[in-house]
C-alpha atoms as a PDB file:
ATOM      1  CA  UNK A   1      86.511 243.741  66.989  1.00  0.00           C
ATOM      2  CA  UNK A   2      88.014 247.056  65.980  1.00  0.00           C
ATOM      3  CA  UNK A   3      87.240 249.529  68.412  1.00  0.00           C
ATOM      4  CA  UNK A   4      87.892 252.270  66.363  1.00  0.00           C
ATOM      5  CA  UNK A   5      84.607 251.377  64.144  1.00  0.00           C
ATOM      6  CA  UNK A   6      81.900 250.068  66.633  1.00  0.00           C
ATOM      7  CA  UNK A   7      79.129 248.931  65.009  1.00  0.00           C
ATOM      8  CA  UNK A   8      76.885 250.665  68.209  1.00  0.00           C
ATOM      9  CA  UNK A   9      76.324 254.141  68.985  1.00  0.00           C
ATOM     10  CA  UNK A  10      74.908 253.069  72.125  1.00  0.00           C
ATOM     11  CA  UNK A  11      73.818 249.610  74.401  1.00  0.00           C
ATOM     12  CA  UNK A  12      71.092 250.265  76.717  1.00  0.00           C
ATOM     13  CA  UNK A  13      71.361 247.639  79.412  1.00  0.00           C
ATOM     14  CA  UNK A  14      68.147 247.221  81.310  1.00  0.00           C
ATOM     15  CA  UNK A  15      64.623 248.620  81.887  1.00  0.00           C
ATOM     16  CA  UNK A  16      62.355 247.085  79.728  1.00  0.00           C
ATOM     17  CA  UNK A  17      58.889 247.017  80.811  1.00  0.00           C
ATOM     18  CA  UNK A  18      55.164 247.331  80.838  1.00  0.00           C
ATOM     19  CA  UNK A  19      52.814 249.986  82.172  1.00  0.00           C
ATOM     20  CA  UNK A  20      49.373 250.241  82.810  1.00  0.00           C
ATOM     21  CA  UNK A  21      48.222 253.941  82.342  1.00  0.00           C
ATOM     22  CA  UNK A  22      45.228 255.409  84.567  1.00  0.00           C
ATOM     23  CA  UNK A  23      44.272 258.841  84.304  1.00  0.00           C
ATOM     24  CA  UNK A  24      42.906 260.210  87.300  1.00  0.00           C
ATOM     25  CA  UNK A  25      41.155 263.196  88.504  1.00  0.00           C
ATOM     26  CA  UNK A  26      43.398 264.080  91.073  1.00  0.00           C
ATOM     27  CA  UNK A  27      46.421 263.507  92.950  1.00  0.00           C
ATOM     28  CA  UNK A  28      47.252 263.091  95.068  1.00  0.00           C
ATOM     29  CA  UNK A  29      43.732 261.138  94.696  1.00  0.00           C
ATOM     30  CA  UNK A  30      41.291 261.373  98.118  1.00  0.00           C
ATOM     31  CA  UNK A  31      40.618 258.367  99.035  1.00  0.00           C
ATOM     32  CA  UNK A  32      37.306 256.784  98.044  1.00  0.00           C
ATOM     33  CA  UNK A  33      35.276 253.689  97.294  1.00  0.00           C
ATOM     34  CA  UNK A  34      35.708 253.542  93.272  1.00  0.00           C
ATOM     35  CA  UNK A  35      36.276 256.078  90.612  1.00  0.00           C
ATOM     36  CA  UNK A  36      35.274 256.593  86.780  1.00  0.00           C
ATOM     37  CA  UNK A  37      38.251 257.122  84.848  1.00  0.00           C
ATOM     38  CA  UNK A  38      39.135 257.093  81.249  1.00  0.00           C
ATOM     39  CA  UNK A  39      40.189 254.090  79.359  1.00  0.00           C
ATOM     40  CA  UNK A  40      42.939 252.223  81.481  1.00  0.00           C
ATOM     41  CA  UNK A  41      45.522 251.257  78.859  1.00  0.00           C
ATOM     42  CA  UNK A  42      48.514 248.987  79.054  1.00  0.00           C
ATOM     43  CA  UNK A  43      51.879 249.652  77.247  1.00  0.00           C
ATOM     44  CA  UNK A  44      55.206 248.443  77.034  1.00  0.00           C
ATOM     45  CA  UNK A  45      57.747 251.089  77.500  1.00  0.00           C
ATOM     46  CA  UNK A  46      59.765 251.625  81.206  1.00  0.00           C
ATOM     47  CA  UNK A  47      62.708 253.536  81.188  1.00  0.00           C
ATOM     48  CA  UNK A  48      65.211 251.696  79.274  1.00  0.00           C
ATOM     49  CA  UNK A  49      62.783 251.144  76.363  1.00  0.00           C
ATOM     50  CA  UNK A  50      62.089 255.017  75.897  1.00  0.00           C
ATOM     51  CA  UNK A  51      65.788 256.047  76.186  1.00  0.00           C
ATOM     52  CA  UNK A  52      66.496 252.865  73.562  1.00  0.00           C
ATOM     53  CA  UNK A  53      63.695 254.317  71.312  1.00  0.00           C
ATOM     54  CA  UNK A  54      64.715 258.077  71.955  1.00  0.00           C
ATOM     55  CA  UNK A  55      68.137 257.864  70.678  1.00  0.00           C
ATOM     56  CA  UNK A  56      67.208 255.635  68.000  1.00  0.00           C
ATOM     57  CA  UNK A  57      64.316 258.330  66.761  1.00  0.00           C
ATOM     58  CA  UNK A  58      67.633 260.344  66.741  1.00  0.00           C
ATOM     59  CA  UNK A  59      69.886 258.608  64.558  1.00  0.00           C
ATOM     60  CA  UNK A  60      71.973 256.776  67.148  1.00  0.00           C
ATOM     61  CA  UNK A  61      72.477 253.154  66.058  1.00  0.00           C
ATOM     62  CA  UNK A  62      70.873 251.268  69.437  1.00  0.00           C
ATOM     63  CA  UNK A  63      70.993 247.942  70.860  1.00  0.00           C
ATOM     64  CA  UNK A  64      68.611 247.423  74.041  1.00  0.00           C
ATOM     65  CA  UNK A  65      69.672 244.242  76.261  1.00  0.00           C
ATOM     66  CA  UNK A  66      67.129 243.134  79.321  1.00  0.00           C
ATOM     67  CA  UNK A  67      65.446 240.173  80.769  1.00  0.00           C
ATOM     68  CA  UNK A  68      61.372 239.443  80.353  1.00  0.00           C
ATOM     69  CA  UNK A  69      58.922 237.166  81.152  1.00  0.00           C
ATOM     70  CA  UNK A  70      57.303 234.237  78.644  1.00  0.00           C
ATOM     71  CA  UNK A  71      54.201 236.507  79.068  1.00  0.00           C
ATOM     72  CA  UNK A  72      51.882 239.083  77.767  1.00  0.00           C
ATOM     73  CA  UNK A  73      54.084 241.872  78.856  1.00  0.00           C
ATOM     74  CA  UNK A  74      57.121 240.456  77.168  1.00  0.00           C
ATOM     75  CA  UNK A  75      55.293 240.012  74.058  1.00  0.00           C
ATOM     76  CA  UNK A  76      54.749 243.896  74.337  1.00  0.00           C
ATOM     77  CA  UNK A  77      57.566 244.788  75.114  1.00  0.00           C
ATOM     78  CA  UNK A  78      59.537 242.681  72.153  1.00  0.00           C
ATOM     79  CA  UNK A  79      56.520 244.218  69.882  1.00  0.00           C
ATOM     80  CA  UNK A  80      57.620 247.722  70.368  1.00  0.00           C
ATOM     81  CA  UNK A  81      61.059 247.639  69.294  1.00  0.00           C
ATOM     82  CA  UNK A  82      59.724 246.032  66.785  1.00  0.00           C
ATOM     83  CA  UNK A  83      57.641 248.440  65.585  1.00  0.00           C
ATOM     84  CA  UNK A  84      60.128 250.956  66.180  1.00  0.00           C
ATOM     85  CA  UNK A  85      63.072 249.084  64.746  1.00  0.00           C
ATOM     86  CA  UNK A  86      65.090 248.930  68.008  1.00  0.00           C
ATOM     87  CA  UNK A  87      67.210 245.905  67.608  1.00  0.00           C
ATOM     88  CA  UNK A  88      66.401 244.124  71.162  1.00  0.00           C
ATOM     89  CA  UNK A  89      67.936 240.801  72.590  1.00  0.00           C
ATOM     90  CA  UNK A  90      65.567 239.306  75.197  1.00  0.00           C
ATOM     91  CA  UNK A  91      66.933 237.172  78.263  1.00  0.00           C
ATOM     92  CA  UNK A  92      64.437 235.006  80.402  1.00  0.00           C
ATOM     93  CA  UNK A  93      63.004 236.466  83.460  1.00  0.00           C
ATOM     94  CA  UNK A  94      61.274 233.962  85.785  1.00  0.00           C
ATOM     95  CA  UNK A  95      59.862 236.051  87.601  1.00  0.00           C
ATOM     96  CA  UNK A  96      58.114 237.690  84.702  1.00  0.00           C
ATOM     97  CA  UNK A  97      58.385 240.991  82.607  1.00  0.00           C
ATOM     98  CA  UNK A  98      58.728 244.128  84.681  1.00  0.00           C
ATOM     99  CA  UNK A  99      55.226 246.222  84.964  1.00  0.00           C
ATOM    100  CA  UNK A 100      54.312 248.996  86.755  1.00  0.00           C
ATOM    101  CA  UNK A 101      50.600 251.562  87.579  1.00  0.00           C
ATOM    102  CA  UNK A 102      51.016 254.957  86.598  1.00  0.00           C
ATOM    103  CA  UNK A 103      48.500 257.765  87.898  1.00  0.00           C
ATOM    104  CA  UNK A 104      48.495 260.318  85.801  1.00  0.00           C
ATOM    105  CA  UNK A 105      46.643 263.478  87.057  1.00  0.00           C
ATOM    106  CA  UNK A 106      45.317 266.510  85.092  1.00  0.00           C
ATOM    107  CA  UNK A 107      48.027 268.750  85.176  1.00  0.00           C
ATOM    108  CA  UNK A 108      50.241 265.799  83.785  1.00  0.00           C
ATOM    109  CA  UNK A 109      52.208 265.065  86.849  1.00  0.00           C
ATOM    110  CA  UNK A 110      52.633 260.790  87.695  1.00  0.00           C
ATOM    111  CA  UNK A 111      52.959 258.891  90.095  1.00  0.00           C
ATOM    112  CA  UNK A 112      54.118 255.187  89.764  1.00  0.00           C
ATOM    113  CA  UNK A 113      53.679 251.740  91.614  1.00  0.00           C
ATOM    114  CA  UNK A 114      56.473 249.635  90.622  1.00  0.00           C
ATOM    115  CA  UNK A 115      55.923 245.617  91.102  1.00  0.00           C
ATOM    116  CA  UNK A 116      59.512 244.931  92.764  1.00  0.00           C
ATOM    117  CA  UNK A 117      58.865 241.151  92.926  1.00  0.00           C
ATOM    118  CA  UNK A 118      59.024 241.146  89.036  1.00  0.00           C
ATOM    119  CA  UNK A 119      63.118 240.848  88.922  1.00  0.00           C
ATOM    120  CA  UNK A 120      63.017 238.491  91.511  1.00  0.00           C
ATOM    121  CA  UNK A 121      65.475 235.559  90.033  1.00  0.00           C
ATOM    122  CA  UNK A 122      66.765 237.060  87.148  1.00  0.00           C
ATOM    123  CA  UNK A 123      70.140 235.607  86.197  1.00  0.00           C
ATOM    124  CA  UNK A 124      72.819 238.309  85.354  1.00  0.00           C
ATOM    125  CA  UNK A 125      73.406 239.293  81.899  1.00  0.00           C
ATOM    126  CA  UNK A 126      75.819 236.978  80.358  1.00  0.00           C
ATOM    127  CA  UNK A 127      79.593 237.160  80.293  1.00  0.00           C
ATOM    128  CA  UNK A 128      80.052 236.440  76.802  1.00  0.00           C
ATOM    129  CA  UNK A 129      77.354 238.170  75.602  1.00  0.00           C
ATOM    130  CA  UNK A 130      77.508 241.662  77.595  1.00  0.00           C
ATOM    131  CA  UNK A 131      81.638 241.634  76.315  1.00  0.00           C
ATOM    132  CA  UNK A 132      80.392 240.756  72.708  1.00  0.00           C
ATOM    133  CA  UNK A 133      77.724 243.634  72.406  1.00  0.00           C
ATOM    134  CA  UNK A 134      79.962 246.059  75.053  1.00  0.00           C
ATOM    135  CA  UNK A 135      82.812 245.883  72.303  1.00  0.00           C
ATOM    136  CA  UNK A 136      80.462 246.383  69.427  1.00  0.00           C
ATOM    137  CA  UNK A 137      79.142 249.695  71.106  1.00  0.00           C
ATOM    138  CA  UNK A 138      80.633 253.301  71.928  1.00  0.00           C
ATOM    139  CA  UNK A 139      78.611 253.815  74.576  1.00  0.00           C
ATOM    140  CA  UNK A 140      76.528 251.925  77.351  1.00  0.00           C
ATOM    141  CA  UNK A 141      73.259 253.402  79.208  1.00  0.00           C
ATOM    142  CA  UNK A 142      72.758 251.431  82.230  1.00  0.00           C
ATOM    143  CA  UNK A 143      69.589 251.344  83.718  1.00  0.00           C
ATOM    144  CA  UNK A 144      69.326 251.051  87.500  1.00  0.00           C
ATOM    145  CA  UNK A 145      66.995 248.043  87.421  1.00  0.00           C
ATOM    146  CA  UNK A 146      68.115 244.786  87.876  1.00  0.00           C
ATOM    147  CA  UNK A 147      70.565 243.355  86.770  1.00  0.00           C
ATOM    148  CA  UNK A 148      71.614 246.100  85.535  1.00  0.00           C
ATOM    149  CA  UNK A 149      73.787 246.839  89.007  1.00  0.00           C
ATOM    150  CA  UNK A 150      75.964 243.748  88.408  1.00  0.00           C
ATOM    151  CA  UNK A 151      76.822 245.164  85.411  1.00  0.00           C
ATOM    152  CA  UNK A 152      79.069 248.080  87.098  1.00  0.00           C
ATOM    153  CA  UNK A 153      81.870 245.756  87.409  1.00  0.00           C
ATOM    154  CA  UNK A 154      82.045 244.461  84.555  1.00  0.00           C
ATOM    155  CA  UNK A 155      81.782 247.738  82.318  1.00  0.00           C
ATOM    156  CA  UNK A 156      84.396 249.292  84.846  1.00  0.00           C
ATOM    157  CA  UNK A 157      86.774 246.714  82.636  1.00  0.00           C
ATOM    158  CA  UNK A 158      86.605 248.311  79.692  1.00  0.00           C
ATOM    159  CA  UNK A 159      87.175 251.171  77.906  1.00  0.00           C
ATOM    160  CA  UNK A 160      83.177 252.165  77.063  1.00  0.00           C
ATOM    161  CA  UNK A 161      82.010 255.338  78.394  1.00  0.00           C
ATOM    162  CA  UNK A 162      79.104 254.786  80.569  1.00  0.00           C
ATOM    163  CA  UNK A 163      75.778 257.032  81.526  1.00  0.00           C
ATOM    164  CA  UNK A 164      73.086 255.982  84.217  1.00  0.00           C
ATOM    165  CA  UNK A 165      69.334 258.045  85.309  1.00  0.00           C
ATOM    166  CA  UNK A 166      69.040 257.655  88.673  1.00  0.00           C
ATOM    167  CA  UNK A 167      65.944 259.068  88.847  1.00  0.00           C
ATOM    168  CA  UNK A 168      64.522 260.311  91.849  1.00  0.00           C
ATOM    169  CA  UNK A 169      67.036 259.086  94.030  1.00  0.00           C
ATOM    170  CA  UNK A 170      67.635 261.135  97.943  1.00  0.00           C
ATOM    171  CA  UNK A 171      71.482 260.984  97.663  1.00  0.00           C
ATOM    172  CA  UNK A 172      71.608 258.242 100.263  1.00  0.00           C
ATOM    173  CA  UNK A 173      70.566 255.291  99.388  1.00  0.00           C
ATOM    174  CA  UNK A 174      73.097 253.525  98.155  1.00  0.00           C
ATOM    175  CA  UNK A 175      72.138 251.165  95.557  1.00  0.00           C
ATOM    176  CA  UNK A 176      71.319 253.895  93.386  1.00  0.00           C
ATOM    177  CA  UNK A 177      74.533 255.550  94.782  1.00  0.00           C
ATOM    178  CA  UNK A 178      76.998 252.619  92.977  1.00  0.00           C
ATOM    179  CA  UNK A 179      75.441 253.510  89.755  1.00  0.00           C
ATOM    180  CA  UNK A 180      76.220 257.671  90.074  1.00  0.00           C
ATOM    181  CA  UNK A 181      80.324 256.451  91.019  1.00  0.00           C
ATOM    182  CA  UNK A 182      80.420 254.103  87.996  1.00  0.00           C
ATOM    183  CA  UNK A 183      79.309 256.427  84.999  1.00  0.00           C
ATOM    184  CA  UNK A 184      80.896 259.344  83.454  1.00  0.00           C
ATOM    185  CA  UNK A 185      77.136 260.918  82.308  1.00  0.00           C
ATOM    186  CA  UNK A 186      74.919 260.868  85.145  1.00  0.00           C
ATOM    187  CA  UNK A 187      71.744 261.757  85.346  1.00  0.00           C
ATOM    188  CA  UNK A 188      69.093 261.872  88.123  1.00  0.00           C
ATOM    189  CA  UNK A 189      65.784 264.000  89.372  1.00  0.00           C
ATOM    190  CA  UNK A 190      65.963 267.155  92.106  1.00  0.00           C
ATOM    191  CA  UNK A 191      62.379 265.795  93.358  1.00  0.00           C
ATOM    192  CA  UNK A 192      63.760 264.326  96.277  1.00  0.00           C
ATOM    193  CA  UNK A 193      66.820 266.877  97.152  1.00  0.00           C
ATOM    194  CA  UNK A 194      66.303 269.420  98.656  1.00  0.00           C
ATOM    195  CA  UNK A 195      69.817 270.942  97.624  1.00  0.00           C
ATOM    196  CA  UNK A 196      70.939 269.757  94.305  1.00  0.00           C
ATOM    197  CA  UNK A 197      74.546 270.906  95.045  1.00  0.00           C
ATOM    198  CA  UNK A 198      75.906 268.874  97.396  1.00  0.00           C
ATOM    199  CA  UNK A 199      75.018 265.385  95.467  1.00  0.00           C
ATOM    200  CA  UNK A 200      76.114 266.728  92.492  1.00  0.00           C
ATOM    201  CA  UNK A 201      79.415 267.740  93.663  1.00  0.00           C
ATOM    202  CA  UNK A 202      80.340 264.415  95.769  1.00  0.00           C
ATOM    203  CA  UNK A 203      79.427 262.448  92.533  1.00  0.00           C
ATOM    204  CA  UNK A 204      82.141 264.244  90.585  1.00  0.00           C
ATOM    205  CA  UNK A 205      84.664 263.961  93.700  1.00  0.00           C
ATOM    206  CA  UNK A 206      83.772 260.402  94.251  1.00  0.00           C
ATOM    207  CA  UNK A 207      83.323 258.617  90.703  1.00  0.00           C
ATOM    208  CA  UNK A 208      84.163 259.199  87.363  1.00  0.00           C
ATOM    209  CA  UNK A 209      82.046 261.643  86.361  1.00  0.00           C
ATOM    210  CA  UNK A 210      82.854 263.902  83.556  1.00  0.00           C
ATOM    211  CA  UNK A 211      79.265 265.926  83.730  1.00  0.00           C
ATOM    212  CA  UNK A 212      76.051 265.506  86.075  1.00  0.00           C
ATOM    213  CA  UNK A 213      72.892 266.745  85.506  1.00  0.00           C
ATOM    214  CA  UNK A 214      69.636 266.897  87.991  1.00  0.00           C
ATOM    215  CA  UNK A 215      66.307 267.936  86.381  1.00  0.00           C
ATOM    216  CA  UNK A 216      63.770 270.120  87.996  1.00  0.00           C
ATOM    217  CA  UNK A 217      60.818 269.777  85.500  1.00  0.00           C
ATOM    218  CA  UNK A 218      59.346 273.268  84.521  1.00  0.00           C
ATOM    219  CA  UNK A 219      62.204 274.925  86.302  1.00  0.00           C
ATOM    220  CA  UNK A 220      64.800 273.719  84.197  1.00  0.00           C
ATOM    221  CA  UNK A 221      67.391 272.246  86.399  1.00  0.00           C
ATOM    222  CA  UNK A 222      71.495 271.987  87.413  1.00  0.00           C
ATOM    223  CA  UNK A 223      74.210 270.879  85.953  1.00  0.00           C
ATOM    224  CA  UNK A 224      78.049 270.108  87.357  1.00  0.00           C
ATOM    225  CA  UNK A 225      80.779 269.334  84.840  1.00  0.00           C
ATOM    226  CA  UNK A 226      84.047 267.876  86.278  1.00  0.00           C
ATOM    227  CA  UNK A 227      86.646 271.318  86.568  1.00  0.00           C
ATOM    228  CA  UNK A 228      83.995 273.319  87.026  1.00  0.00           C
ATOM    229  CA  UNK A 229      84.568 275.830  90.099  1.00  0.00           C
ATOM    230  CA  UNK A 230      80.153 275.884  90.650  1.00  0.00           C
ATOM    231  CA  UNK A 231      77.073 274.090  89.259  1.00  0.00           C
ATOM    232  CA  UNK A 232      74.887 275.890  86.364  1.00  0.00           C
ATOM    233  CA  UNK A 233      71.432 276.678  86.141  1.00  0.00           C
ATOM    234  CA  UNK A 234      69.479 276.056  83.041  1.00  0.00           C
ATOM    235  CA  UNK A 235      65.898 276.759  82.168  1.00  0.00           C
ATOM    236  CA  UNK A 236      63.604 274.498  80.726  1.00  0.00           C
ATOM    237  CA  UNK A 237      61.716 275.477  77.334  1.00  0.00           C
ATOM    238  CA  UNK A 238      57.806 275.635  77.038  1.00  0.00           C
ATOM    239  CA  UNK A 239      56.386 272.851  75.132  1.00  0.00           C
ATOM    240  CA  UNK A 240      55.198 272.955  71.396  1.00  0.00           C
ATOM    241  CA  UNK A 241      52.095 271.943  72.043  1.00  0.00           C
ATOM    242  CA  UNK A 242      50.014 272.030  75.553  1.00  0.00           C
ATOM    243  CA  UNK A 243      51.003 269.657  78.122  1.00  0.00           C
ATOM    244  CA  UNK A 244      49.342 266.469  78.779  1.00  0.00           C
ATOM    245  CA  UNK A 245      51.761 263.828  80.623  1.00  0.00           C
ATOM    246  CA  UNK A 246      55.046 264.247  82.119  1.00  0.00           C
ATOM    247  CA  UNK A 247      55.530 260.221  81.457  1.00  0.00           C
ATOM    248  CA  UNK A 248      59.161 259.173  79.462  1.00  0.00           C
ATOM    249  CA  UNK A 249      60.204 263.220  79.630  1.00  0.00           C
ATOM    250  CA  UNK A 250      62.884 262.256  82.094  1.00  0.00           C
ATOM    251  CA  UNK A 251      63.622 259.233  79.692  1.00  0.00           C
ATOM    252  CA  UNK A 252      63.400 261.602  76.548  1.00  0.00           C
ATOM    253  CA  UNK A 253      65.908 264.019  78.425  1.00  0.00           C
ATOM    254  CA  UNK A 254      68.266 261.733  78.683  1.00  0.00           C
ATOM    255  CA  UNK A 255      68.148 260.718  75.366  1.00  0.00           C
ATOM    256  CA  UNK A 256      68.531 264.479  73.746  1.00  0.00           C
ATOM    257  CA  UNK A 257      71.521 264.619  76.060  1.00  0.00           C
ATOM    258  CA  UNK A 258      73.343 261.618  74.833  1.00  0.00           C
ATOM    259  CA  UNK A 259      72.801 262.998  71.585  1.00  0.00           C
ATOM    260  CA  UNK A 260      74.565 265.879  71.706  1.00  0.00           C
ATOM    261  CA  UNK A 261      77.396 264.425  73.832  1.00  0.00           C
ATOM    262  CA  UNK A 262      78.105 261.288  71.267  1.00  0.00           C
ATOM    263  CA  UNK A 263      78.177 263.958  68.766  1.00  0.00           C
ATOM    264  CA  UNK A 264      80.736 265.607  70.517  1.00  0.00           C
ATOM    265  CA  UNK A 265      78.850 268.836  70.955  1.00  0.00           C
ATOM    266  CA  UNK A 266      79.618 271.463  73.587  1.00  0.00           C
ATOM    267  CA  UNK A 267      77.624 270.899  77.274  1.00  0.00           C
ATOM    268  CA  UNK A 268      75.074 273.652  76.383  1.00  0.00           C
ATOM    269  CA  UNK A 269      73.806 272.163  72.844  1.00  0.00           C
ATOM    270  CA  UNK A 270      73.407 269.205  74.811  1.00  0.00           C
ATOM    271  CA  UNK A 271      71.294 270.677  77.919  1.00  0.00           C
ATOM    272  CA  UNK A 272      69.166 272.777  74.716  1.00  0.00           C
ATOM    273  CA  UNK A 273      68.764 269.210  72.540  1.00  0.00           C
ATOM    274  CA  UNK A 274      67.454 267.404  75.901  1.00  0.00           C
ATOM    275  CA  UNK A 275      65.365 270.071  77.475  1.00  0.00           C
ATOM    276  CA  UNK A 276      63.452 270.193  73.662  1.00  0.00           C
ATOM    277  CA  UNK A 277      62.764 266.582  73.626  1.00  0.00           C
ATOM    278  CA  UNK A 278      61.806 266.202  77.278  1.00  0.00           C
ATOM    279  CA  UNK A 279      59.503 269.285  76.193  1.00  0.00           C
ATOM    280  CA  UNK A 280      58.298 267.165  73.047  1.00  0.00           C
ATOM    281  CA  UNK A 281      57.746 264.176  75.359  1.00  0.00           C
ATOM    282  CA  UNK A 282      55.165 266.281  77.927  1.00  0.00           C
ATOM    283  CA  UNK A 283      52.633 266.622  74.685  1.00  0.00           C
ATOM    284  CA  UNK A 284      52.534 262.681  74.002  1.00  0.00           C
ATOM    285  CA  UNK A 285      49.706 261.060  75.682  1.00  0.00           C
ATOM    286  CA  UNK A 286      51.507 257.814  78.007  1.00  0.00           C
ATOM    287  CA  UNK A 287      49.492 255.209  75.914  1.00  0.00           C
ATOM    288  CA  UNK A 288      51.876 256.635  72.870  1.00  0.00           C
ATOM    289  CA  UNK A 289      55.475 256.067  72.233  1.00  0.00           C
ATOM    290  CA  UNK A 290      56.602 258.939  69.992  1.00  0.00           C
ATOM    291  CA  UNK A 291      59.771 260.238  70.702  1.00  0.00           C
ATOM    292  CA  UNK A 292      61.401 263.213  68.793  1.00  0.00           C
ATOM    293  CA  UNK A 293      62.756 262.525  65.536  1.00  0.00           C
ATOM    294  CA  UNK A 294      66.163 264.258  64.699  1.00  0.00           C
ATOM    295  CA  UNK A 295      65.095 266.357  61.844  1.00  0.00           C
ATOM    296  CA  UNK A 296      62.050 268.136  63.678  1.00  0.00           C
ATOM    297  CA  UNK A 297      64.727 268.340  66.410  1.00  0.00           C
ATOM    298  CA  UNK A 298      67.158 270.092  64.218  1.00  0.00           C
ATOM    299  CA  UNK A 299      64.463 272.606  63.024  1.00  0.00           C
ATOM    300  CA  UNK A 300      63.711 273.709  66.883  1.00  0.00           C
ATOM    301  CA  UNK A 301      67.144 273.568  67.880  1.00  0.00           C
ATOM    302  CA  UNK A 302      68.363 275.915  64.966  1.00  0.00           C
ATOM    303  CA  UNK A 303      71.302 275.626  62.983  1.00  0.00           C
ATOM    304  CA  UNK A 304      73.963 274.860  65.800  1.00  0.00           C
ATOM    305  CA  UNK A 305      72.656 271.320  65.806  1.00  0.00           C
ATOM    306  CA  UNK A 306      75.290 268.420  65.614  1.00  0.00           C
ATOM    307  CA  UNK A 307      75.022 265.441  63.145  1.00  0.00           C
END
């Protein structure tokens, strides 16, 4: 296939899932023999299925490859790139479709139970096909589920450019810590650093990163490109409409990033395009999946917008 005219924007390997939403009226949540909540609702969308959906909703030609169960959740999850029009090639999971509970307390903050067991025995994604849609794409997201890791290797072969979201991760551990040296975009959360700085820097000495990023939330957050004498501060902006659920901002960050940086547009543009749609994302209820659409992102982004 002619690399010069992919037929991708981007392959998001990884993270397709189901959540179970329950709104609580506290957390942390005191411990006590039952609570009333609102309606508990179940939806597909983990972190690989709002990044697939986010750049999509911004005009980025987006294939999503995972593994899920013959189950409920599967059916989900294939339903929602349906209805979205996310082009999404399934793989069985025996051990069934990832899921995951999700407190989410007034203010909007979450906190998540992840069902670990749910990977158990997935095969890796196929030779043949992870070459076939690799070559087809200009870029690959990898998620830092399963099997996404074995991937690393393999991608490392080729010529794609590569960006991961390692979430919350401490700088330590180092599963999460293969991902950050294999991808030239890396993203992850401050929440468990207590100084940003040093991570960010031993990424860029240590891998291949071209730019790293670490959100804070509401205080914006740092970035590190590679040649850069010091890390940057940038500032997050306030929300178009009043805040109801941090859920899929991280995932909605990323996205706005990749948009900007596929487009070729300067470091800043790309921080401003992903700190609006992570914004966008905090006045979506969970139970939604309604990422921001590239014209209404143009119109709060101005006229430097790429694209």
């Amino acid at each position: 296939m002619n690399r010069t005219s992919p037929e991708l924007d981007v392959l998001v390997l990884g993270g397709a899932g189901v959540d179970t939403l329950v709104y609580t009226p506290a957390l942390p949540l005191p411990y006590a023999d039952s609570y009333m909540v609102p309606t508990i609702t179940t939806r597909a969308g983990h972190t690989g299925d709002a990044v697939a959906l986010g750049l999509h909703a911004l005009g980025l030609r987006t294939h999503h490859l995972d593994a899920i169960g013959d189950d409920h959740e599967g059916e989900l999850v294939r339903r929602l790139h349906e209805q979205h029009g996310v082009p999404f090639t399934a793989l069985p999971s025996p051990g069934g479709t990832k899921r995951a509970v999700n407190l989410v307390g007034p203010d909007g903050r979450r906190l998540s139970l992840y069902d670990v067991g749910r990977g158990d025995g997935t095969a890796d994604f196929p030779a043949d096909l992870l070459d076939r849609l690799t070559a087809a794409a200009r870029h690959v997201h990898v998620s830092i589920t399963h099997p996404g890791a074995n991937a690393l290797a393999h991608l490392s072969r080729t010529r794609v450019t590569v960006s991961t979201d390692l979430h919350n991760w401490d700088g330590e551990n180092p599963y999460h810590e293969a991902f950050a040296l294999a991808a030239d975009v890396v993203f992850l959360s401050a929440a468990a650093l207590a100084d940003p700085e040093p991570v960010l820097r031993r990424i860029i000495a240590d891998g291949r990163a071209r730019v790293v990023v670490a959100t804070a939330g509401a205080e914006g957050g740092h970035l590190l490109e590679r040649g850069a004498p010091d890390p940057v501060r940038f500032t997050a902006v306030a929300p178009p409409a009043p805040v109801v659920d941090s859920n899929g901002a991280g995932d909605a960050f990323v996205s706005g990033f990749l948009y900007g940086w596929l487009s070729g547009a300067p470091t800043a543009d790309c921080v401003r395009y992903a700190t609006l749609c992570g914004a966008h994302a905090c006045t979506v209820a969970a139970t939604e999946m309604a990422p921001l659409d590239l014209d209404t992102l143009r119109k709060r982004a101005g006229d430097g917008v790429t694209g």
